[in-house]
N, C-alpha and C. Protein backbone atom coordinates (compact mmCIF):
# COMPACT_ATOMS: atom_id res chain seq x y z
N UNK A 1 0.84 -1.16 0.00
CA UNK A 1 0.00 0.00 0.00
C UNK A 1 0.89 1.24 0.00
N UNK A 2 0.55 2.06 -0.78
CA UNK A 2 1.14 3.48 -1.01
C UNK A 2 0.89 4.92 -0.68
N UNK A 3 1.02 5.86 -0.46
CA UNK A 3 0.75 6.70 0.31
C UNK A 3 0.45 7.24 -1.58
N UNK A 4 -0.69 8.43 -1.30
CA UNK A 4 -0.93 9.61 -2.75
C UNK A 4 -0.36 9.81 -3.68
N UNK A 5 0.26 10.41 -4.69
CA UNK A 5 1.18 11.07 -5.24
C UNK A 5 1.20 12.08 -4.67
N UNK A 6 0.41 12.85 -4.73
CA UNK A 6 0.35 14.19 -4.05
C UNK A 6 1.28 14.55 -2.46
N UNK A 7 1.50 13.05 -2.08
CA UNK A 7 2.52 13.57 -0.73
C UNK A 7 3.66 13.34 -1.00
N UNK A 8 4.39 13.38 -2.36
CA UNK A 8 5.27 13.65 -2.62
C UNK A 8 6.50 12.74 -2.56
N UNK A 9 5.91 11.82 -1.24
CA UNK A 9 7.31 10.39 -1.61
C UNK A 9 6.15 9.32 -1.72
N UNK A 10 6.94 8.59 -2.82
CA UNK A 10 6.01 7.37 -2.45
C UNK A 10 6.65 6.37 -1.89
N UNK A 11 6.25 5.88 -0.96
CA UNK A 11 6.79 5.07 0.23
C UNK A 11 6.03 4.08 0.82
N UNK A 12 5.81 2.65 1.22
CA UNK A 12 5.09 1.61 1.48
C UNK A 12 5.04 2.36 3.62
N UNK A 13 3.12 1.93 3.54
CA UNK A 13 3.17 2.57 4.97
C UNK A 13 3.72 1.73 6.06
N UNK A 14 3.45 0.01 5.48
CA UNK A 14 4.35 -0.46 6.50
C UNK A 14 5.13 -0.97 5.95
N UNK A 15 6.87 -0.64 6.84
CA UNK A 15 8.09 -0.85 6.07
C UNK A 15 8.99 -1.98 7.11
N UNK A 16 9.59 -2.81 6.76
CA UNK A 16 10.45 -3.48 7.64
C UNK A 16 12.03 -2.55 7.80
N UNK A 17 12.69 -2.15 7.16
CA UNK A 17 13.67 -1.57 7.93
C UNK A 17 13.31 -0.02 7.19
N UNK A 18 14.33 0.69 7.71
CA UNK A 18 14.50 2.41 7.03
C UNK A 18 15.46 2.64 6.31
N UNK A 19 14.85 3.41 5.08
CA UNK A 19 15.52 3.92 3.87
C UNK A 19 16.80 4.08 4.30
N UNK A 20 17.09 4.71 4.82
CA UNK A 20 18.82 5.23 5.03
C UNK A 20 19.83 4.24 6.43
N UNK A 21 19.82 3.40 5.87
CA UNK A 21 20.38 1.94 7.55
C UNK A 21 21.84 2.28 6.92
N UNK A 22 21.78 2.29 5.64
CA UNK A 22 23.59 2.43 5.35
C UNK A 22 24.00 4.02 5.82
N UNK A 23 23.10 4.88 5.44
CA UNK A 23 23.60 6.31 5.78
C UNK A 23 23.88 6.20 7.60
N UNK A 24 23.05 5.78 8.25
CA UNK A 24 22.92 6.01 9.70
C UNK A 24 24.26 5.09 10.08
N UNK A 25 24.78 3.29 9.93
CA UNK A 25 25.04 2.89 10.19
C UNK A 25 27.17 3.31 9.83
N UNK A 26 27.02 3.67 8.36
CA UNK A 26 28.28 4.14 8.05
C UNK A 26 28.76 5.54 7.58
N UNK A 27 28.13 6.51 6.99
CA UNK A 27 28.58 8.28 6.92
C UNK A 27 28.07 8.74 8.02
N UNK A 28 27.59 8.68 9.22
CA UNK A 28 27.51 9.16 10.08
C UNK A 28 28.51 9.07 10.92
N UNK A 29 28.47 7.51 11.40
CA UNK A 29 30.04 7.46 12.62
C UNK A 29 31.31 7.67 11.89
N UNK A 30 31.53 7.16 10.67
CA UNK A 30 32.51 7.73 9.78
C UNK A 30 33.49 8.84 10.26
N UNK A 31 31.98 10.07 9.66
CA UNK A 31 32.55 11.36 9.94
C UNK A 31 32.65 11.67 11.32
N UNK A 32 32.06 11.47 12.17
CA UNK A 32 31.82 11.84 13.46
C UNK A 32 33.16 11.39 13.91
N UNK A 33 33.84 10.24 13.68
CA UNK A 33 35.00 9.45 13.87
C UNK A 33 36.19 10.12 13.68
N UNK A 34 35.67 10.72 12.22
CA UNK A 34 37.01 11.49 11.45
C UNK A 34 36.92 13.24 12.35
N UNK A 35 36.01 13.49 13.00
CA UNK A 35 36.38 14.68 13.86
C UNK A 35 37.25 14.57 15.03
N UNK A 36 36.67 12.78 15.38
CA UNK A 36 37.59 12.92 16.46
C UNK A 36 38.56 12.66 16.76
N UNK A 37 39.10 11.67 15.47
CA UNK A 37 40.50 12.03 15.21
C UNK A 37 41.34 12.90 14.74
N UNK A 38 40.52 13.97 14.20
CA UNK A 38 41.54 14.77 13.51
C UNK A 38 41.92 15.69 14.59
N UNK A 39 40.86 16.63 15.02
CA UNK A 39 40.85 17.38 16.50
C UNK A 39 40.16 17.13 17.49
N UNK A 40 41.05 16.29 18.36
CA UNK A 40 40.81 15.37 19.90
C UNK A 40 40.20 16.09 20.73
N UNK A 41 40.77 18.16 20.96
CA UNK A 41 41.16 18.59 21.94
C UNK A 41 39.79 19.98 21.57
N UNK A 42 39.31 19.89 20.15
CA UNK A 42 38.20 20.91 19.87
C UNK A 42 36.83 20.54 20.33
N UNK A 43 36.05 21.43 20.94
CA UNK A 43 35.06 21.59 21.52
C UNK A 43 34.21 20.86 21.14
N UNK A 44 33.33 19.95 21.67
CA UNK A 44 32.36 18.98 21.65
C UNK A 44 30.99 19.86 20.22
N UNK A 45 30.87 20.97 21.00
CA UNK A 45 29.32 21.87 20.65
C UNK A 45 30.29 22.74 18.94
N UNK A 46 31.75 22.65 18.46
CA UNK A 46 32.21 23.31 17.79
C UNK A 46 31.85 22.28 16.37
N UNK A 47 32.44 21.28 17.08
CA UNK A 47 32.48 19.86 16.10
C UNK A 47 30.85 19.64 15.65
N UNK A 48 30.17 19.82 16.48
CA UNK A 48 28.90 19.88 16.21
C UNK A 48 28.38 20.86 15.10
N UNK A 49 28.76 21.96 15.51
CA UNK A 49 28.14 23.13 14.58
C UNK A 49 28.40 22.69 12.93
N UNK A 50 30.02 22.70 12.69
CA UNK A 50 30.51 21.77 11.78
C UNK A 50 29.91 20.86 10.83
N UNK A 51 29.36 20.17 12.14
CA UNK A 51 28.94 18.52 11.62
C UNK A 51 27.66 18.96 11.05
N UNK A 52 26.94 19.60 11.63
CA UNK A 52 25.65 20.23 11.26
C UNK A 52 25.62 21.30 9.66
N UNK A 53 26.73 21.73 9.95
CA UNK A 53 27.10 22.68 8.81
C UNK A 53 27.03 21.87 7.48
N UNK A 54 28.26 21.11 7.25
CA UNK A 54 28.66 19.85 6.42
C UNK A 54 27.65 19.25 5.72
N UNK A 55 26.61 18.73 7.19
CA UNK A 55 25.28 17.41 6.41
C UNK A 55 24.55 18.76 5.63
N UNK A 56 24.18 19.86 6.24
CA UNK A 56 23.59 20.93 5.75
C UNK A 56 23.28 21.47 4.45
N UNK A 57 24.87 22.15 4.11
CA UNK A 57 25.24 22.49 2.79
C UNK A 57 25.64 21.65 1.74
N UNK A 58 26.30 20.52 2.26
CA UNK A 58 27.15 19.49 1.43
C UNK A 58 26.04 17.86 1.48
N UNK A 59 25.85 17.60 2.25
CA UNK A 59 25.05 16.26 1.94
C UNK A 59 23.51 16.38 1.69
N UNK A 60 22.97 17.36 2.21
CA UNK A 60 21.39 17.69 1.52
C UNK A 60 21.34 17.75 0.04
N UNK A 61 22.32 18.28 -0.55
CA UNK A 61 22.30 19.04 -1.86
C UNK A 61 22.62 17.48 -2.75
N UNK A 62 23.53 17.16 -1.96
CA UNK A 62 24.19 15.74 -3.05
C UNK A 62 22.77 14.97 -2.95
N UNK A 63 22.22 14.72 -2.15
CA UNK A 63 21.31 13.84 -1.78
C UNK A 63 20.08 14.07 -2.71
N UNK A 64 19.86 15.35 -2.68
CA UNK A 64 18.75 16.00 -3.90
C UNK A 64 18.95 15.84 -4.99
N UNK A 65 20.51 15.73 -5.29
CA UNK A 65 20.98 15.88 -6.65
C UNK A 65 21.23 14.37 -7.22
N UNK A 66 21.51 13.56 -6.15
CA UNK A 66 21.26 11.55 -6.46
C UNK A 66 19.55 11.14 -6.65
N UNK A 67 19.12 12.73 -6.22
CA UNK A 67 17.30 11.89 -6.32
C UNK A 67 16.60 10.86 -5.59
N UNK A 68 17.39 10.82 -4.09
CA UNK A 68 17.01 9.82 -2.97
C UNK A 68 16.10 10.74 -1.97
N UNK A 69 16.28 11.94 -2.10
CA UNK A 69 15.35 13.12 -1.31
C UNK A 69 15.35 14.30 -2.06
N UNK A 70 13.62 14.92 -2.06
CA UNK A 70 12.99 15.98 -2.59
C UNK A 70 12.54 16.75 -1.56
N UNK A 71 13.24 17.75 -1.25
CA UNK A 71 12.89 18.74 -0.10
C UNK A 71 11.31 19.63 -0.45
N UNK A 72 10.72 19.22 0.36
CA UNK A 72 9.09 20.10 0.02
C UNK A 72 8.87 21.43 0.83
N UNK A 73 9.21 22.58 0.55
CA UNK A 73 9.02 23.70 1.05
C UNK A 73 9.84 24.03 2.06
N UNK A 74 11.59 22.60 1.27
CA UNK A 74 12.34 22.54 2.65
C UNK A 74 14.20 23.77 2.27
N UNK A 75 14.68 24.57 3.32
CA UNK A 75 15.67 25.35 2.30
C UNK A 75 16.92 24.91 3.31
N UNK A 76 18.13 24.81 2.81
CA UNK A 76 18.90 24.31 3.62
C UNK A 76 19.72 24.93 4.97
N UNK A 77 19.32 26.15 4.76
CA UNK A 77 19.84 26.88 5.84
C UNK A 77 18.89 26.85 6.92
């Protein structure tokens, strides 16, 4: 069973796992990994801003642009 066209993803309502298990399971700790090796000694809430920055500008856009997500009235800042 499918949700409208009109809501914009079409997506089965009941799903056994979630779309993104590879995103969550490996580019997340990845990077999170690669902050904390690179700078051990930089601020928890800095690395954050960063990290937030990064998925923000840089992985929303790729993600729109692979056609795995259509932002609906969504802007990245």
């Amino acid at each position: 069973m499918e949700l409208p066209t009109d809501f914009g993803y079409l997506v089965d309502i009941i799903f056994t796992t979630p779309g993104f298990v590879v995103w969550n399971f490996s580019v997340l700790p990845v990077t999170v990994m690669f902050f904390l090796q690179i700078k051990p000694n930089v601020t928890p809430f800095l690395k954050g801003i960063i990290f937030a920055a990064l998925l923000s500008f840089v992985g929303e856009p790729i993600t729109v642009w692979l056609g795995l997500y259509d932002p609906l009235e969504w802007k990245y800042i």
